[in-house]
PDB file of N, CA and C in Angstrom:
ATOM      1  N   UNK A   1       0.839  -1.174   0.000  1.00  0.00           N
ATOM      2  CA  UNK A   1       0.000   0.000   0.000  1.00  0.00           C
ATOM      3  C   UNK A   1       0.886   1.240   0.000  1.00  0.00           C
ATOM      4  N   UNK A   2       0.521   2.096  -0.832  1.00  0.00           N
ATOM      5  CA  UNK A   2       1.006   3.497  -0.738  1.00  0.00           C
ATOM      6  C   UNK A   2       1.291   3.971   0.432  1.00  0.00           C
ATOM      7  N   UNK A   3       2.249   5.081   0.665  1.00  0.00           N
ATOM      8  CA  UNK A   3       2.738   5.296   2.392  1.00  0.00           C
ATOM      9  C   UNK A   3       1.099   6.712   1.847  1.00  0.00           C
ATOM     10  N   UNK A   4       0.691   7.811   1.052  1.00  0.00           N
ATOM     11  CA  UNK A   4      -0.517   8.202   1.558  1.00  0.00           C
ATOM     12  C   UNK A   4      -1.095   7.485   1.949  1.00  0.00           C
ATOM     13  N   UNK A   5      -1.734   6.349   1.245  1.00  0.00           N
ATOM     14  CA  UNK A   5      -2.885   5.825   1.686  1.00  0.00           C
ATOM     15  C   UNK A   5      -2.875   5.195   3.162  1.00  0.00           C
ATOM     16  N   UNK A   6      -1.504   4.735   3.423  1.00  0.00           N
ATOM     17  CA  UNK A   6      -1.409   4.031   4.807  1.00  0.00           C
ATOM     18  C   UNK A   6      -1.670   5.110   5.936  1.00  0.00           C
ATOM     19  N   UNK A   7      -1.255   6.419   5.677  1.00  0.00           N
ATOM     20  CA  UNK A   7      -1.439   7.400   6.444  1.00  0.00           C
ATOM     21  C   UNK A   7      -2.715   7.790   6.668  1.00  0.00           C
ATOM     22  N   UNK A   8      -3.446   8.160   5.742  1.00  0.00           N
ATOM     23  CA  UNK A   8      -5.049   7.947   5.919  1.00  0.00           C
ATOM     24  C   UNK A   8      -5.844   7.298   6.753  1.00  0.00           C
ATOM     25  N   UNK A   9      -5.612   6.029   5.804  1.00  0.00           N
ATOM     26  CA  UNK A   9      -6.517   4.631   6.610  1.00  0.00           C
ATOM     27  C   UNK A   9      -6.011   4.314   7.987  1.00  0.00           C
ATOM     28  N   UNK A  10      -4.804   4.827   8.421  1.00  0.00           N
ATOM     29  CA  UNK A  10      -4.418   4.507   9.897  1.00  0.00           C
ATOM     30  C   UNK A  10      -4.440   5.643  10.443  1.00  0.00           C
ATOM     31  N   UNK A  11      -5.595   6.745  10.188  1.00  0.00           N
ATOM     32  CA  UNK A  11      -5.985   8.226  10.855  1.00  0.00           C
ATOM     33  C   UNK A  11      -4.247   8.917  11.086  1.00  0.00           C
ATOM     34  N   UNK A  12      -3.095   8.376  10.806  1.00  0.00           N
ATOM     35  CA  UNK A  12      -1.937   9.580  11.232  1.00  0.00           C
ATOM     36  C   UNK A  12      -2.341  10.694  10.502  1.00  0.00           C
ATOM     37  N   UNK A  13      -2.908  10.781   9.393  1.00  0.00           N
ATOM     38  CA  UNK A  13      -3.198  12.339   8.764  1.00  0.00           C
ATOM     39  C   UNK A  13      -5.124  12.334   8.471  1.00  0.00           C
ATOM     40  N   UNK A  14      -5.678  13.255   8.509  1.00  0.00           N
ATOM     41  CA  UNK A  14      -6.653  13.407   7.861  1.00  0.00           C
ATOM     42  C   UNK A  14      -7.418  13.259   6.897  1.00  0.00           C
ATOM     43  N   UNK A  15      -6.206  13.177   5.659  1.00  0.00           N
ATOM     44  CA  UNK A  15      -6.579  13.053   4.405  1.00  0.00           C
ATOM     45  C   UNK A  15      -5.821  13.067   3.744  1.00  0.00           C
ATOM     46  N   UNK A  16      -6.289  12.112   2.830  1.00  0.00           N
ATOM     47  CA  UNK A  16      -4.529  11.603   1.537  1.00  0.00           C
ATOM     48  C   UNK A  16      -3.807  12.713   0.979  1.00  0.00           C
ATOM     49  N   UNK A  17      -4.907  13.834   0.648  1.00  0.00           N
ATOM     50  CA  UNK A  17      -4.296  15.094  -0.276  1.00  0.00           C
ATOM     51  C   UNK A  17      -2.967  16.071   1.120  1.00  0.00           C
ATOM     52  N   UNK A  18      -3.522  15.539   2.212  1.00  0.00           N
ATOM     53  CA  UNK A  18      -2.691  16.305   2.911  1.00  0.00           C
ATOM     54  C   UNK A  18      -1.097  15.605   3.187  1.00  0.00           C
ATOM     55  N   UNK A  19      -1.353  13.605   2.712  1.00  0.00           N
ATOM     56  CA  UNK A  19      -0.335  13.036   2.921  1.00  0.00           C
ATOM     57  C   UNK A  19       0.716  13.119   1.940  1.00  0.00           C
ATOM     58  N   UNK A  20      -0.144  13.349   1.033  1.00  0.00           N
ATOM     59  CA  UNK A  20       0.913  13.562  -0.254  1.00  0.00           C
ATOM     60  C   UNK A  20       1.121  15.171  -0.741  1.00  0.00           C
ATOM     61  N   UNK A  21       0.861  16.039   0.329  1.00  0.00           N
ATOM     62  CA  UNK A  21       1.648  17.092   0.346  1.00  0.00           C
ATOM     63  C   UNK A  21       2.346  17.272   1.418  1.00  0.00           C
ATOM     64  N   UNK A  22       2.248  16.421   2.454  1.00  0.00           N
ATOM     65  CA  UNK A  22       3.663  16.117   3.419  1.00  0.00           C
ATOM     66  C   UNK A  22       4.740  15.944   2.663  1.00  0.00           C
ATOM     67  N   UNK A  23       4.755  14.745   2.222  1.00  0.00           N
ATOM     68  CA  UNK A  23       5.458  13.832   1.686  1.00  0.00           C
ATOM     69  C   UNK A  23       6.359  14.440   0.297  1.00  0.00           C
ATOM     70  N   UNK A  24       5.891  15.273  -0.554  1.00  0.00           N
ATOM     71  CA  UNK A  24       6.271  16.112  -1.524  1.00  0.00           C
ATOM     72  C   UNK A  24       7.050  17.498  -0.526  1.00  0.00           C
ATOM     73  N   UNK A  25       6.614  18.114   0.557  1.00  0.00           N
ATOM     74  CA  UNK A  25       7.538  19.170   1.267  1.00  0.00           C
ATOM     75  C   UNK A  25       8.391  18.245   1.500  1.00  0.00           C
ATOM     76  N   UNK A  26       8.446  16.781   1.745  1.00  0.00           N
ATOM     77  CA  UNK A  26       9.926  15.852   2.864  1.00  0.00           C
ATOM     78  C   UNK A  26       9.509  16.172   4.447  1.00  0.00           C
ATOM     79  N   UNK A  27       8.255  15.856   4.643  1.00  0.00           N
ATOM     80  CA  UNK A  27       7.991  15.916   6.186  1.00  0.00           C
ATOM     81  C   UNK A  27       7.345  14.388   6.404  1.00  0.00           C
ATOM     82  N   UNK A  28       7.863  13.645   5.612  1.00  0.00           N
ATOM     83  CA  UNK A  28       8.052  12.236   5.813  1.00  0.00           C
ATOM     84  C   UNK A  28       9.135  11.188   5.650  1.00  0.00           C
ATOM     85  N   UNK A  29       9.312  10.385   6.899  1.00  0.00           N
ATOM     86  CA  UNK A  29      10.507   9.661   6.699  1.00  0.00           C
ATOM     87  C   UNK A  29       9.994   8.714   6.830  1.00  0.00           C
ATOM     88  N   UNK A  30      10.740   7.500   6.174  1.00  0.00           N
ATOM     89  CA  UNK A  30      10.174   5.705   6.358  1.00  0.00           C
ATOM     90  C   UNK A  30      11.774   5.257   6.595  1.00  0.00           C
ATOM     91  N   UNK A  31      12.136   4.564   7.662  1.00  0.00           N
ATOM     92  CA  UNK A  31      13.365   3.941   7.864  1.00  0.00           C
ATOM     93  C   UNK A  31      14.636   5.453   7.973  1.00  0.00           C
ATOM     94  N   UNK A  32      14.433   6.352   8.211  1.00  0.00           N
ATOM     95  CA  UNK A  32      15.132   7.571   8.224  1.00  0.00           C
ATOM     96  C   UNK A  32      15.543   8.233   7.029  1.00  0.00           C
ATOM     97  N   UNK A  33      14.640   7.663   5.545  1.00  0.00           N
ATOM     98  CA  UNK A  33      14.835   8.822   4.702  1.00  0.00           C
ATOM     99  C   UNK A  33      13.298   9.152   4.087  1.00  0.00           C
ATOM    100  N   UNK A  34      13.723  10.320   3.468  1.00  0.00           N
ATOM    101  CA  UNK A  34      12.715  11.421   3.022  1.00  0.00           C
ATOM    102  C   UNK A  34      11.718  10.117   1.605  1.00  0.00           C
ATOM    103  N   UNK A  35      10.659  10.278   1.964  1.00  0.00           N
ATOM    104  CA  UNK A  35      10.371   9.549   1.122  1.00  0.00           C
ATOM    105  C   UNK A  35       9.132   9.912   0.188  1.00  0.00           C
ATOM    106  N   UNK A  36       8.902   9.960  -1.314  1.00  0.00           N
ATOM    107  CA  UNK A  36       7.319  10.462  -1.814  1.00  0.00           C
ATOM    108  C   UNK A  36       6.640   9.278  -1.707  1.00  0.00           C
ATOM    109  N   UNK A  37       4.966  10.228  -2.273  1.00  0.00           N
ATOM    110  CA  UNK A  37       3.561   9.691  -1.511  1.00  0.00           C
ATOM    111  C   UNK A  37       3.612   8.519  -2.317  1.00  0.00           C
ATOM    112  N   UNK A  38       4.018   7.428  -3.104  1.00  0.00           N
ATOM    113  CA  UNK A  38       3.878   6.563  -4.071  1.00  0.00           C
ATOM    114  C   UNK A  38       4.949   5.531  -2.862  1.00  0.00           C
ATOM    115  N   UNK A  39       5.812   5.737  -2.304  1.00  0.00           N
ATOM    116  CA  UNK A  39       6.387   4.609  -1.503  1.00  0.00           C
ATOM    117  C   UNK A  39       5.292   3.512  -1.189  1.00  0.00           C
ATOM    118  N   UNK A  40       5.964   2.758  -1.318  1.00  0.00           N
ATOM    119  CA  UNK A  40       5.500   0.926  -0.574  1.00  0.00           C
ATOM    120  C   UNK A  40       5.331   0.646   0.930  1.00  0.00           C
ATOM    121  N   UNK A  41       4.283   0.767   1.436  1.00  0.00           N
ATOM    122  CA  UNK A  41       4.912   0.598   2.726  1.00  0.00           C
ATOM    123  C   UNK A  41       4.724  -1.070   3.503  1.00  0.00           C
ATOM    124  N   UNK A  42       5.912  -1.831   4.348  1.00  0.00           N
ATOM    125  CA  UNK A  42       6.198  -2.981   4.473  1.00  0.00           C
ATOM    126  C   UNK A  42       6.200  -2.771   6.094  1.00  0.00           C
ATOM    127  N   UNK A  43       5.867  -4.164   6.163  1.00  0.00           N
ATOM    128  CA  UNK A  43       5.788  -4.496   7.947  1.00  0.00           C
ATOM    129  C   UNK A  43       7.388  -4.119   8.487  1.00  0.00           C
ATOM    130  N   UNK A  44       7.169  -4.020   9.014  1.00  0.00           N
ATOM    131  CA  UNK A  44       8.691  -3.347  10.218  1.00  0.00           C
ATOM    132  C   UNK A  44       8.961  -2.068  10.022  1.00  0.00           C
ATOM    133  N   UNK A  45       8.509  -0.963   8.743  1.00  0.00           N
ATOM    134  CA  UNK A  45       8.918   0.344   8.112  1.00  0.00           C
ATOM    135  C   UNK A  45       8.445   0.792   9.819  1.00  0.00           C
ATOM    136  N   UNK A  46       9.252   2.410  10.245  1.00  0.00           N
ATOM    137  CA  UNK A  46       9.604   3.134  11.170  1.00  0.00           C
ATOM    138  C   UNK A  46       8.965   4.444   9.840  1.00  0.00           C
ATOM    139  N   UNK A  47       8.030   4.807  10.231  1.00  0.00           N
ATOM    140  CA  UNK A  47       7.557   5.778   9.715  1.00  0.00           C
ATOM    141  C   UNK A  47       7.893   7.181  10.721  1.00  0.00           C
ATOM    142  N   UNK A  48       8.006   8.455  10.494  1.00  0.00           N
ATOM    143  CA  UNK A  48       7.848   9.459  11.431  1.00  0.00           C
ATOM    144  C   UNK A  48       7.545  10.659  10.496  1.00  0.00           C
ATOM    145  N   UNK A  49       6.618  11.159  11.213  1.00  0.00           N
ATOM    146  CA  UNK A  49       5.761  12.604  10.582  1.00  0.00           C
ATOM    147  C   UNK A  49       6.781  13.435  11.046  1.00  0.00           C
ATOM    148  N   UNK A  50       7.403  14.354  10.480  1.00  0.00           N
ATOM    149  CA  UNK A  50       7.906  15.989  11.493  1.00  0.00           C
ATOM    150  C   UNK A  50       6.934  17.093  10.694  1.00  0.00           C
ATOM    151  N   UNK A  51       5.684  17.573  11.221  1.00  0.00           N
ATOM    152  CA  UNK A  51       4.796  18.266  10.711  1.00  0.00           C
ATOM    153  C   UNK A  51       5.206  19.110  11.290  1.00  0.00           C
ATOM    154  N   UNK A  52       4.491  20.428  10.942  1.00  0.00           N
ATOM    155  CA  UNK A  52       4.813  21.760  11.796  1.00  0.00           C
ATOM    156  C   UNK A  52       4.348  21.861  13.490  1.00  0.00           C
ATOM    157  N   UNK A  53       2.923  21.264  13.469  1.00  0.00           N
ATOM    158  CA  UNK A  53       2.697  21.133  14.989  1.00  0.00           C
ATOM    159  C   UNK A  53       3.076  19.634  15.562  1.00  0.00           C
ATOM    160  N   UNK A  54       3.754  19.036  15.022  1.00  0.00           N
ATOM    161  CA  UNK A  54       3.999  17.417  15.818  1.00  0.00           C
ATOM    162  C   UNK A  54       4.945  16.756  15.665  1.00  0.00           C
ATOM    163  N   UNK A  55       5.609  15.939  15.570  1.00  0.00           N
ATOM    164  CA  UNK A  55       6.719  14.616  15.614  1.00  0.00           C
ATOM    165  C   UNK A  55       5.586  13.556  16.362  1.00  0.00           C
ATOM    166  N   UNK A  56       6.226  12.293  15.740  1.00  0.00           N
ATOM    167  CA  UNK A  56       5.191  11.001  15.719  1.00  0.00           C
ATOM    168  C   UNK A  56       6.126  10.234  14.777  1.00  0.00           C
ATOM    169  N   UNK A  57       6.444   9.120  15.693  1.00  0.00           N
ATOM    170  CA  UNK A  57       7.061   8.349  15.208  1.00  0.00           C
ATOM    171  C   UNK A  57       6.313   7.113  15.348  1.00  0.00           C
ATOM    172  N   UNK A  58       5.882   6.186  13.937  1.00  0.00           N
ATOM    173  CA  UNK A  58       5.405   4.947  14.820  1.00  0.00           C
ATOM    174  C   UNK A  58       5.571   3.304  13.706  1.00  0.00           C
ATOM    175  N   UNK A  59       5.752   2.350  14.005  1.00  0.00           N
ATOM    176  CA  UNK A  59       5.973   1.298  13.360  1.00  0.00           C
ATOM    177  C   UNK A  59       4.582   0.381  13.034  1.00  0.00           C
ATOM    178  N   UNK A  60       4.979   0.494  11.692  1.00  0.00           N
ATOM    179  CA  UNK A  60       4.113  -0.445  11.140  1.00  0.00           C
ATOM    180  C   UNK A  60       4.359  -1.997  11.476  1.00  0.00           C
ATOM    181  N   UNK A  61       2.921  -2.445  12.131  1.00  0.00           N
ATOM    182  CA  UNK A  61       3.029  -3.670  12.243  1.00  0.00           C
ATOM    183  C   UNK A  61       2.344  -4.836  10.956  1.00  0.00           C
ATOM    184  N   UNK A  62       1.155  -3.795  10.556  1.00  0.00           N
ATOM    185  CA  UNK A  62       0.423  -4.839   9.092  1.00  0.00           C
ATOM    186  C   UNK A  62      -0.174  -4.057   8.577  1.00  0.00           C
ATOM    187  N   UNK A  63       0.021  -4.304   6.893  1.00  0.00           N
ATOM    188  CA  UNK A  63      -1.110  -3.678   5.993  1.00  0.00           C
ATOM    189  C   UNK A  63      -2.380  -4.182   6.123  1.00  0.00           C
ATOM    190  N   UNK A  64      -3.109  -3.289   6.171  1.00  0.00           N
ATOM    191  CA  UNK A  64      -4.667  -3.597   5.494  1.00  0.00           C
ATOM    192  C   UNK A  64      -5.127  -3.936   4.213  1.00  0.00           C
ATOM    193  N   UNK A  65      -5.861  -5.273   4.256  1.00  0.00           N
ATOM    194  CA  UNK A  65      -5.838  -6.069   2.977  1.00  0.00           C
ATOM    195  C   UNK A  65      -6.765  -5.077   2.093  1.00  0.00           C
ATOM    196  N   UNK A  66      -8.236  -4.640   2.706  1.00  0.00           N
ATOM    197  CA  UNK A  66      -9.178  -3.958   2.449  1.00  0.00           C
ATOM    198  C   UNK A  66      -8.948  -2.899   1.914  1.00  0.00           C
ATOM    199  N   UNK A  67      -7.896  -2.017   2.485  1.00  0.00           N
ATOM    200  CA  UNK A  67      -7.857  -0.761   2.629  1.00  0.00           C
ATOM    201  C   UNK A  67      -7.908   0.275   3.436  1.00  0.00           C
ATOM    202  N   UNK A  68      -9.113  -0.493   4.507  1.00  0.00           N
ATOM    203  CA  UNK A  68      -9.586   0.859   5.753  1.00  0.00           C
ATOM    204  C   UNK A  68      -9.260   0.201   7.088  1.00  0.00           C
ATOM    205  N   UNK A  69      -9.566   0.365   8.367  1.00  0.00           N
ATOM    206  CA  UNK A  69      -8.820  -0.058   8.956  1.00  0.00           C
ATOM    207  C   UNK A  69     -10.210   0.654  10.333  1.00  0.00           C
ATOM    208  N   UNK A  70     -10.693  -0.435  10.832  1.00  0.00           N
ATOM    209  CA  UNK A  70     -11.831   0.233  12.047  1.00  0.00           C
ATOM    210  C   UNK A  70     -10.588   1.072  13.239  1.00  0.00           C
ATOM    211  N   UNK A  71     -11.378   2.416  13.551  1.00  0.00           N
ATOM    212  CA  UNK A  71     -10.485   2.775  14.440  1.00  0.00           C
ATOM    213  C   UNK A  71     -10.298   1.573  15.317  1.00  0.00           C
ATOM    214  N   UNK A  72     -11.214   0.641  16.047  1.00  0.00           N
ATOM    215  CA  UNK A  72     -10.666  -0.116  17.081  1.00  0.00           C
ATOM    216  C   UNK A  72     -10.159  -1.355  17.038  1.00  0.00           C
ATOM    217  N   UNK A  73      -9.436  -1.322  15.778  1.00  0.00           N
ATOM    218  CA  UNK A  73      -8.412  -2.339  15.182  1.00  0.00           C
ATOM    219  C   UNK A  73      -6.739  -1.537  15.482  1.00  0.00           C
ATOM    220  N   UNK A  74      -6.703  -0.151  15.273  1.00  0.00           N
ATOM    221  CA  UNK A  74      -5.796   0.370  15.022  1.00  0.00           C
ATOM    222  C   UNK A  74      -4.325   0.040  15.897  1.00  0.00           C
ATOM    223  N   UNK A  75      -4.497  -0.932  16.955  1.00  0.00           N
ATOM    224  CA  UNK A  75      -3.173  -1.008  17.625  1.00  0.00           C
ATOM    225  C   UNK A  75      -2.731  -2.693  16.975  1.00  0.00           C
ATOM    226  N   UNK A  76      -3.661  -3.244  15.924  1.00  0.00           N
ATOM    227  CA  UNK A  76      -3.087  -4.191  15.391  1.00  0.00           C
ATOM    228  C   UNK A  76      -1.966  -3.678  13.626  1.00  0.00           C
ATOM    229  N   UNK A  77      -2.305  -2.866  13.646  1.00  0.00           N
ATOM    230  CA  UNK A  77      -1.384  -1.844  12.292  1.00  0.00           C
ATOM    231  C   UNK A  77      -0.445  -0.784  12.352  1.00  0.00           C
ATOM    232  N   UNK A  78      -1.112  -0.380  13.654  1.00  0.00           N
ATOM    233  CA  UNK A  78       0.358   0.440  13.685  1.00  0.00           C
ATOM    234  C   UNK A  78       0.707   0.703  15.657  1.00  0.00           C
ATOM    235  N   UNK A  79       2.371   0.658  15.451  1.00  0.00           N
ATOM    236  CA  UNK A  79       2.454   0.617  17.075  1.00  0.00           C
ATOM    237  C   UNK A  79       2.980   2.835  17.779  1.00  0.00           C
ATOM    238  N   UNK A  80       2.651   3.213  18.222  1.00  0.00           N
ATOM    239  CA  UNK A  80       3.269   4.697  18.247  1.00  0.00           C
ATOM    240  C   UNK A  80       4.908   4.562  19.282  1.00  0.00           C
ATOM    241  N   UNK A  81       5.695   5.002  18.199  1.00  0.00           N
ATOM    242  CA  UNK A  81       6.780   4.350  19.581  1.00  0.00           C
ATOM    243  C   UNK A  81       7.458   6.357  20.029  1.00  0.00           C
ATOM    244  N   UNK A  82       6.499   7.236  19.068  1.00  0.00           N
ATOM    245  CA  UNK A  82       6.880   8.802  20.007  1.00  0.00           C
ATOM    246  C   UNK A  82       6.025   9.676  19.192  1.00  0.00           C
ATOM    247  N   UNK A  83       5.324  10.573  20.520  1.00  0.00           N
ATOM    248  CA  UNK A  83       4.704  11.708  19.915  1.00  0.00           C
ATOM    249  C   UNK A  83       5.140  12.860  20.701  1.00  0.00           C
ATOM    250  N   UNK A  84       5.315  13.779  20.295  1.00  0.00           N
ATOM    251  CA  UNK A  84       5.964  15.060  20.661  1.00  0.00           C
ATOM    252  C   UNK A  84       4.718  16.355  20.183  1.00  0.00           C
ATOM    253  N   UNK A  85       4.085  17.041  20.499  1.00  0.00           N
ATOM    254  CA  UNK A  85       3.287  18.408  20.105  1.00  0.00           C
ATOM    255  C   UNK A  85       4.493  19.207  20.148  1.00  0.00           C
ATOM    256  N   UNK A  86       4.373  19.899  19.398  1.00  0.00           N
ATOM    257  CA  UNK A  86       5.725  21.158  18.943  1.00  0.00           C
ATOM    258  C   UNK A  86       5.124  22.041  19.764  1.00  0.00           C
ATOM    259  N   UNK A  87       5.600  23.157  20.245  1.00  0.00           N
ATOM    260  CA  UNK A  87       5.268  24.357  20.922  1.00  0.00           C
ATOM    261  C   UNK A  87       5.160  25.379  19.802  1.00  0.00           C
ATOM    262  N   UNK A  88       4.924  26.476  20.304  1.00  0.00           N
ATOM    263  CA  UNK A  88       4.717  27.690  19.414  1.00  0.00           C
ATOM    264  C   UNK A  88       5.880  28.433  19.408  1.00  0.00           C
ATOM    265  N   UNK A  89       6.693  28.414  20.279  1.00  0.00           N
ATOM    266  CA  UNK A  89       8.118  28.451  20.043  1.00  0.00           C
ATOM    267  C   UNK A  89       8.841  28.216  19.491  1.00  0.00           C
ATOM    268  N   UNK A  90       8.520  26.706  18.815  1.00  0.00           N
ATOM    269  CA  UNK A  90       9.296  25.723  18.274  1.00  0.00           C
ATOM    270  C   UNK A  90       8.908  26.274  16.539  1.00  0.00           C
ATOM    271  N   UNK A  91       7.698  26.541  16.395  1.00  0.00           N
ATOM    272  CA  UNK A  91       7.343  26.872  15.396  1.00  0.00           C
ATOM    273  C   UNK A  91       7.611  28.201  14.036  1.00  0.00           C
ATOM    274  N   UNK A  92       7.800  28.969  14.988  1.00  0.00           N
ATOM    275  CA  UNK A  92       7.985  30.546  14.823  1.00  0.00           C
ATOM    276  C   UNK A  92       9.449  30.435  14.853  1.00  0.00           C
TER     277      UNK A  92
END
């Protein structure tokens, strides 16, 4: 599955158009490099967002065969191993 679509269907972003304009700025890493919205994403990948308000780092444990993913499935697909909220400090 596409790293947008995985981002989606596992709620880390809102919406694909927003994953694949992460991903086109380079505010996505898979395994510690910059990666676009068309990547593959594979069981063990170390995904991490550095968005403007967040850091979130978290490991994929399984794709979704379907596609979607019930929120109260979500700790079988992906594990969070760090979330950080940026300050407004941090931002500016």
């Amino acid at each position: 599955m596409r790293i947008d679509k995985f981002l989606k269907v596992s709620f880390l972003l809102k919406r694909r158009t927003v994953a694949n304009e992460a991903a086109d700025e380079g505010f996505i890493y898979v395994n510690g490099k910059k990666v676009k919205p068309s990547y593959k994403v594979s069981p063990g990948d170390i995904i991490e967002l550095d968005m403007w308000n967040f850091y979130k780092k978290v490991k994929v444990l399984n794709i979704p065969e379907k596609g979607n993913i019930p929120k109260k499935d979500i700790e079988n697909f992906i594990e969070i191993l760090e979330y950080k909220p940026k300050e407004t400090d941090d931002i500016l």
